[in-house]
Protein backbone atom coordinates (compact mmCIF):
# COMPACT_ATOMS: atom_id res chain seq x y z
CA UNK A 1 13.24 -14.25 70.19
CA UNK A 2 14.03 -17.61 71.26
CA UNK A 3 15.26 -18.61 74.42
CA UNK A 4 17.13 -21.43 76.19
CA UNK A 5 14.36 -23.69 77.64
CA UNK A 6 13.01 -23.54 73.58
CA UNK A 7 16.05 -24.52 72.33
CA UNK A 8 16.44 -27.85 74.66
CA UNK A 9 13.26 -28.97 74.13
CA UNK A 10 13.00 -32.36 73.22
CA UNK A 11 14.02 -33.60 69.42
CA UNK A 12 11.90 -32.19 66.67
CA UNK A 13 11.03 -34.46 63.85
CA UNK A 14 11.70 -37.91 63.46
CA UNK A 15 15.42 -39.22 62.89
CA UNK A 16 16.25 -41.30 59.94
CA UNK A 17 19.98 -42.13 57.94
CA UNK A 18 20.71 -43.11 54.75
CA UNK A 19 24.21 -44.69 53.65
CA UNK A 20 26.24 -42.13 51.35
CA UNK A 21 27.73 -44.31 48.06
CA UNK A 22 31.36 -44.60 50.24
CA UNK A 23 29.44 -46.36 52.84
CA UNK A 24 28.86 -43.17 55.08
CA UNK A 25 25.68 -43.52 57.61
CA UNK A 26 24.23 -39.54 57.38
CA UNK A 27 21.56 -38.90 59.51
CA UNK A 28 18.42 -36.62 59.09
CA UNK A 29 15.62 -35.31 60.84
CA UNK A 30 12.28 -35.34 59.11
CA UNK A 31 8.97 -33.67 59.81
CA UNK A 32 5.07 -32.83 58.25
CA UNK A 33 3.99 -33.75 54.79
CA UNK A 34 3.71 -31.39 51.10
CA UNK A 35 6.15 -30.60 48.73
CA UNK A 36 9.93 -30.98 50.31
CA UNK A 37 12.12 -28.67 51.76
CA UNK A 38 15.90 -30.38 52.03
CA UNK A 39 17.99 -28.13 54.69
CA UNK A 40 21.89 -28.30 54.35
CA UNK A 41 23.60 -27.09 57.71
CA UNK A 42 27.03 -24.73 58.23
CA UNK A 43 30.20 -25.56 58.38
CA UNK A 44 30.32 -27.78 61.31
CA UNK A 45 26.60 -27.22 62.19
CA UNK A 46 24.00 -29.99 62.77
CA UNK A 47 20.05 -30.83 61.53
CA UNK A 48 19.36 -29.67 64.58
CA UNK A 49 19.71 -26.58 64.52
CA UNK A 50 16.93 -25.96 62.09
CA UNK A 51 14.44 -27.10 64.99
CA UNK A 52 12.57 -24.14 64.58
CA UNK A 53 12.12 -24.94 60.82
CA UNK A 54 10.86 -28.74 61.17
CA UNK A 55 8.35 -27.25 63.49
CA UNK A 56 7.36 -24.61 61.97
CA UNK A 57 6.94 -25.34 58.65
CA UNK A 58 5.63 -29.14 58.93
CA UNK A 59 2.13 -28.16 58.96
CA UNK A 60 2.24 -27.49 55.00
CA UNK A 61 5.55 -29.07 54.04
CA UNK A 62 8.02 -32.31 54.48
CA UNK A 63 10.89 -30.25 56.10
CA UNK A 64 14.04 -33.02 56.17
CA UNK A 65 17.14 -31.65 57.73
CA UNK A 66 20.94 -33.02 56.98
CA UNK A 67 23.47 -34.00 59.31
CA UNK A 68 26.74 -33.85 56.51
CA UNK A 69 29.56 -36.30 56.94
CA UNK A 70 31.85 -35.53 60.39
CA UNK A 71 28.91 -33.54 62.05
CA UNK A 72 25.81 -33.73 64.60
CA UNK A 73 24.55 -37.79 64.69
CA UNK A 74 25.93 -38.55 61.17
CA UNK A 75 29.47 -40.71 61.41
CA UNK A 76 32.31 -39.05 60.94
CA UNK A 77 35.20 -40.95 58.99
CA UNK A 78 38.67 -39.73 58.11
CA UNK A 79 38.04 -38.79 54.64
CA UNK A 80 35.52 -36.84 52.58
CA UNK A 81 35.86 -33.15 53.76
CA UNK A 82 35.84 -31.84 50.86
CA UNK A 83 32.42 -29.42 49.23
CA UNK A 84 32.63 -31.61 46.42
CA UNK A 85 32.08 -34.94 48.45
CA UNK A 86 29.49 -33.29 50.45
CA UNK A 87 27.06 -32.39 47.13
CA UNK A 88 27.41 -36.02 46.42
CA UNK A 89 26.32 -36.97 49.84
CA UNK A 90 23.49 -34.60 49.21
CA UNK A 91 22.81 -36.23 46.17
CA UNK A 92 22.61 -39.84 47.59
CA UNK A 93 20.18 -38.24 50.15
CA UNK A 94 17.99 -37.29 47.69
CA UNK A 95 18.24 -40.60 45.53
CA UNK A 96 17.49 -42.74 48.59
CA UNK A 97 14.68 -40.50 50.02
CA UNK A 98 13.58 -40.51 46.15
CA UNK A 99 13.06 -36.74 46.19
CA UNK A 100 11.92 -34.86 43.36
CA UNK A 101 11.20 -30.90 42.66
CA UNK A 102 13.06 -30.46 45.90
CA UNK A 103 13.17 -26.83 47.57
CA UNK A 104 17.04 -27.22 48.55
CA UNK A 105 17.92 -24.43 51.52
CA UNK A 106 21.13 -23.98 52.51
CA UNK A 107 22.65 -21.95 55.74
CA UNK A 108 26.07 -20.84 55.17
CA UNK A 109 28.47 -23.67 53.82
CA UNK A 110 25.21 -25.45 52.82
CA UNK A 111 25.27 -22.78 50.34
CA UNK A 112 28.29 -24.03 48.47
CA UNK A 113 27.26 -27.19 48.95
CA UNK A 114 24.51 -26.42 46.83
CA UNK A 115 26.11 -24.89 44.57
CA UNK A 116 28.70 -27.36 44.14
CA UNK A 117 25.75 -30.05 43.61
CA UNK A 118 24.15 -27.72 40.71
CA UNK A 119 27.85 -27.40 39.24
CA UNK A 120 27.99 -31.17 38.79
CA UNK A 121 24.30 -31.82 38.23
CA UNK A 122 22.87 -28.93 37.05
CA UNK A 123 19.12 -28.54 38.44
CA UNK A 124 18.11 -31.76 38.12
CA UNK A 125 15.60 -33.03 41.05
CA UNK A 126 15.56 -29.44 42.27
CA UNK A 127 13.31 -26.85 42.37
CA UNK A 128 13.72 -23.93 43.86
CA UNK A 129 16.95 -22.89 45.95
CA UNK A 130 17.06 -20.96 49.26
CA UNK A 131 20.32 -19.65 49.88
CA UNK A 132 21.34 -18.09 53.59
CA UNK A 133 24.11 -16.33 54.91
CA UNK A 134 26.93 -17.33 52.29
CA UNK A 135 30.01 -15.25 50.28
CA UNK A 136 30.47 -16.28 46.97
CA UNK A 137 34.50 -16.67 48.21
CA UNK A 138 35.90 -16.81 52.25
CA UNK A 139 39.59 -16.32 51.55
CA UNK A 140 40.52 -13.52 49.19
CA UNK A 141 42.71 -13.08 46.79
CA UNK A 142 45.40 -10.06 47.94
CA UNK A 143 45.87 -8.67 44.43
CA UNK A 144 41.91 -8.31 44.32
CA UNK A 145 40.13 -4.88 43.67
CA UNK A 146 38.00 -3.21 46.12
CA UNK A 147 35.07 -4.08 43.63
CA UNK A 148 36.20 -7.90 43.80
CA UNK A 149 36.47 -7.92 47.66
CA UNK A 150 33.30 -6.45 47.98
CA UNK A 151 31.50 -8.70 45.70
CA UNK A 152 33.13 -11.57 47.12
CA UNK A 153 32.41 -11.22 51.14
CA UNK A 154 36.19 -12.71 52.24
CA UNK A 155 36.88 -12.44 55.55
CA UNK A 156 40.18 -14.22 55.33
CA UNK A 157 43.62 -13.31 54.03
CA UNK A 158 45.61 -16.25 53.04
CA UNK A 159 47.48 -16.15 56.16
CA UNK A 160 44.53 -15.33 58.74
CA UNK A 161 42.94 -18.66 57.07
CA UNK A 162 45.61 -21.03 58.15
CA UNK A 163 46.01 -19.69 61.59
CA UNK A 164 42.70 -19.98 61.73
CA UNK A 165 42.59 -23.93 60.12
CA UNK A 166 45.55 -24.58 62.41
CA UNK A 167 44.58 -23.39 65.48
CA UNK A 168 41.28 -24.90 65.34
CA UNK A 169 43.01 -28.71 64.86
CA UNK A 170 45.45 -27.79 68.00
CA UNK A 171 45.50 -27.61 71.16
CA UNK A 172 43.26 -24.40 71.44
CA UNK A 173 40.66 -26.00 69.02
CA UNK A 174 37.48 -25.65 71.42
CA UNK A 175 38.53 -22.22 72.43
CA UNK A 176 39.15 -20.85 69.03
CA UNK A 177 35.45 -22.24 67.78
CA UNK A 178 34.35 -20.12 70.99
CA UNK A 179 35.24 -17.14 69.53
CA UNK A 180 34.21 -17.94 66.09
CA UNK A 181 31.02 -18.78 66.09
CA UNK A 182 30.35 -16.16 69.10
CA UNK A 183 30.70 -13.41 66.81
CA UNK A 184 27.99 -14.86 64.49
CA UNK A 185 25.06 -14.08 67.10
CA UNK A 186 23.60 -10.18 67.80
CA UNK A 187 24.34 -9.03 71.86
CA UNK A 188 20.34 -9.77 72.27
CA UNK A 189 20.66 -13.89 72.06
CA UNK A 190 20.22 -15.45 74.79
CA UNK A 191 23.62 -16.76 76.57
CA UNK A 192 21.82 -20.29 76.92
CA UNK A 193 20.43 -20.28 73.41
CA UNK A 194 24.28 -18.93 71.88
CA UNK A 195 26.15 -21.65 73.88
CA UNK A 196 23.75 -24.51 72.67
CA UNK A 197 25.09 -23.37 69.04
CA UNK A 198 28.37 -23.35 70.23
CA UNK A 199 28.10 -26.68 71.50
CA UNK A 200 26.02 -28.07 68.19
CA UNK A 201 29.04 -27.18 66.48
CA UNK A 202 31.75 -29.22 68.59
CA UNK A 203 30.28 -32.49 67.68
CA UNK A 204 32.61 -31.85 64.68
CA UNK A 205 36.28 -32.90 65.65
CA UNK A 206 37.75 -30.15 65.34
CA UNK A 207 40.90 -31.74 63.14
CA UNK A 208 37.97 -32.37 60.72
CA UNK A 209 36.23 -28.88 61.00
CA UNK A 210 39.89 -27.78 60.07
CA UNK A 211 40.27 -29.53 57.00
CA UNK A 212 36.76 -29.03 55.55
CA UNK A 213 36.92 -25.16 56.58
CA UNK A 214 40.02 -24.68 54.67
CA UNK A 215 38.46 -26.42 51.38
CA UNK A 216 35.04 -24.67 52.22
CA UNK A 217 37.39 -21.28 52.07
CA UNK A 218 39.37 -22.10 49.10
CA UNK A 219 36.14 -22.25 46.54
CA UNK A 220 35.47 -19.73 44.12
CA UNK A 221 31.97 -19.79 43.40
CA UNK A 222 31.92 -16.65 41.58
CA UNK A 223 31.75 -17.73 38.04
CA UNK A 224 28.78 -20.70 38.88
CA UNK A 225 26.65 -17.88 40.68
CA UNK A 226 25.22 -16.45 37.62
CA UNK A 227 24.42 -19.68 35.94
CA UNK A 228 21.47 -20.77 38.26
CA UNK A 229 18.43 -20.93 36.46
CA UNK A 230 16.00 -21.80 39.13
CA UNK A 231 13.92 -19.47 41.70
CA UNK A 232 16.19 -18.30 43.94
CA UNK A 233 16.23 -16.65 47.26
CA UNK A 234 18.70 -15.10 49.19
CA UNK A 235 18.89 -13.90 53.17
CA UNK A 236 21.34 -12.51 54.35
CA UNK A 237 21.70 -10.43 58.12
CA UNK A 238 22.63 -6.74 58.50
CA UNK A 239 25.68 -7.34 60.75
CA UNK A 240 26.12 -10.20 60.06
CA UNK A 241 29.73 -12.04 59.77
CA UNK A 242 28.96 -12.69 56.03
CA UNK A 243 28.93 -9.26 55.22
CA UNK A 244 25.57 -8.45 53.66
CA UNK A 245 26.93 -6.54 50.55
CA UNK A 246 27.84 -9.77 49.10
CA UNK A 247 24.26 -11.68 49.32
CA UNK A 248 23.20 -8.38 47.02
CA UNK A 249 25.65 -9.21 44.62
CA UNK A 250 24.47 -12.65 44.53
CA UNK A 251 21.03 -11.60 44.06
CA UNK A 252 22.22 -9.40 41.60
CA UNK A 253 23.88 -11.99 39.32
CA UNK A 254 20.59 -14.30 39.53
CA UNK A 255 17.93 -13.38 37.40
CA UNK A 256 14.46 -13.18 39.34
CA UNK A 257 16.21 -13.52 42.29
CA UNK A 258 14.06 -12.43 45.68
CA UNK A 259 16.86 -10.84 48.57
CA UNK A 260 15.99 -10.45 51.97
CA UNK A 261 18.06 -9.07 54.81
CA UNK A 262 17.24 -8.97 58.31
CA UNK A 263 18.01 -5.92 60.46
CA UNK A 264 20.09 -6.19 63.22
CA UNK A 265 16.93 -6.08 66.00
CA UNK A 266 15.57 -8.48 63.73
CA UNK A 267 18.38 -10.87 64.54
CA UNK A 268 20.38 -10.03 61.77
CA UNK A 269 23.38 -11.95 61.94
CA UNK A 270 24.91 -15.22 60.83
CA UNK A 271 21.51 -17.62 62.50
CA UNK A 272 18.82 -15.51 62.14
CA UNK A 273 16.91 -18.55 61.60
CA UNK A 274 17.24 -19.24 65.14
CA UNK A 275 16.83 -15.38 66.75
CA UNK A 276 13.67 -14.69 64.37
CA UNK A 277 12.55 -18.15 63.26
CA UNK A 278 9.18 -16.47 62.63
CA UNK A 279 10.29 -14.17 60.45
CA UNK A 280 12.63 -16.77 59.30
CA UNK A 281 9.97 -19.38 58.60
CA UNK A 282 7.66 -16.63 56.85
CA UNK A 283 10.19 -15.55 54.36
CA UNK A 284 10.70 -19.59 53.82
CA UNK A 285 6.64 -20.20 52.99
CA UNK A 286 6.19 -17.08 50.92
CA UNK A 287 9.38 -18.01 48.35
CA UNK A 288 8.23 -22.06 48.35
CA UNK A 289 4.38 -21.16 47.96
């Protein structure tokens, strides 16, 4: 287990930015040397957060983590909060870094971010993909079987997804990402370590972490899932807020697919990347060899 003083150690990695093809500066953290592992953060998470990562796993590989558009040091415009914008960004990121047979891992949203890339690019410049804590669909559909709700993971109705979206752009914004992202953390985390994740994630404006959480809820990824054709791992946590049925059905629908799901005293929720990053990072080496 982590704890506070590790988490506000000094920056890991060295920072870098590249310029997005709508002029958008998107800042990264880089680390070690070997073949490349590209990490996409949450909704309204930061590069930062996958400290644990660029240190652990430098020694054999370059680890590079993203900063999207609106969140951590990258700027944050009025426009572009969409999934779709935010593969392209990706894309740019891996033209100007010139990456090639790039492990792509991606935490939560960074998930359909991925897949949202490998809809409109297919595999190309990837290698394997690393997929972490994400439903195939947030909002469901009301008229949905038990069968379909299961397999997709939605959390949200319709209506708990815009007073959700709307309270986080008002006046309650801060408060409402309190409770939020406090439920995506076991009882045994630290209080120092869980509010340093809260606070990672209100570098977002919140009127922007609105708008790209209700177009990062409204995406059906469903019928793209069962197309990858790469190496593919998924992780998913025990109690976690994604519930963990739906990372088997994703593993299910991938051929070759590798799952892994960590136990609740294992840190098994939403960041168990950041309660077990050993674990974590072992999982990580053994899939990217």
């Amino acid at each position: 287990m982590t704890d506070a003083s590790a988490t506000e150690r000094s920056q890991v990695g060295e920072a870098g930015h590249i310029t997005t093809s709508d002029g958008v500066r998107l800042s990264y953290l880089e680390a070690g040397a070997g073949k490349p592992i590209l990490m996409i953060p949450g909704w309204s998470q930061t590069a930062e957060q996958f400290r644990h990562q660029l240190e652990g796993l430098s020694d054999r590989y370059r680890v590079i983590a993203l900063d999207m558009r609106g969140h951590g040091e990258s700027d944050k415009p009025e426009f572009g909060y969409r999934i779709s914008r935010l593969a392209k960004d990706v894309r740019d990121t891996i033209e100007a870094l010139a990456l090639d047979e790039v492990n792509i891992l991606g935490h939560s949203m960074g998930c359909s971010v991925i897949w949202s890339y490998y809809d409109l690019y297919g595999p190309d410049r990837l290698a394997k993909l690393l997929l972490v804590d994400q439903m195939p669909m947030i909002a469901g559909n009301p008229a949905w079987s038990e069968e379909e709700r299961v397999a997709s993971g939605a959390i949200f109705t319709p209506q708990s997804l815009y007073e959700t979206i709307n309270a986080l752009a008002g006046p309650d914004g801060v408060e409402t990402t309190r409770s939020f992202i406090g439920a995506m953390v076991t009882g045994s985390i630290p209080e120092g370590v869980k509010e340093w994740i809260i606070e990672r994630n209100l570098r977002m404006p919140r009127q922007h972490a609105a708008t790209l959480l209700h177009n990062h809820s409204t995406q059906d990824w469903r019928d793209l899932i069962p197309r990858l054709a790469l190496p593919t791992l998924v992780v998913g946590g025990r109690v976690s807020t994604v519930p963990w049925r739906s990372q088997e059905w994703i593993a299910a629908q991938v051929q070759g697919a590798r799952l892994e799901i960590f136990e609740e005293e294992e840190g098994g929720n939403h960041f168990m990347f950041i309660e077990a990053p050993e674990k974590f990072n072992a999982v990580v080496a053994d899939f990217v060899g």
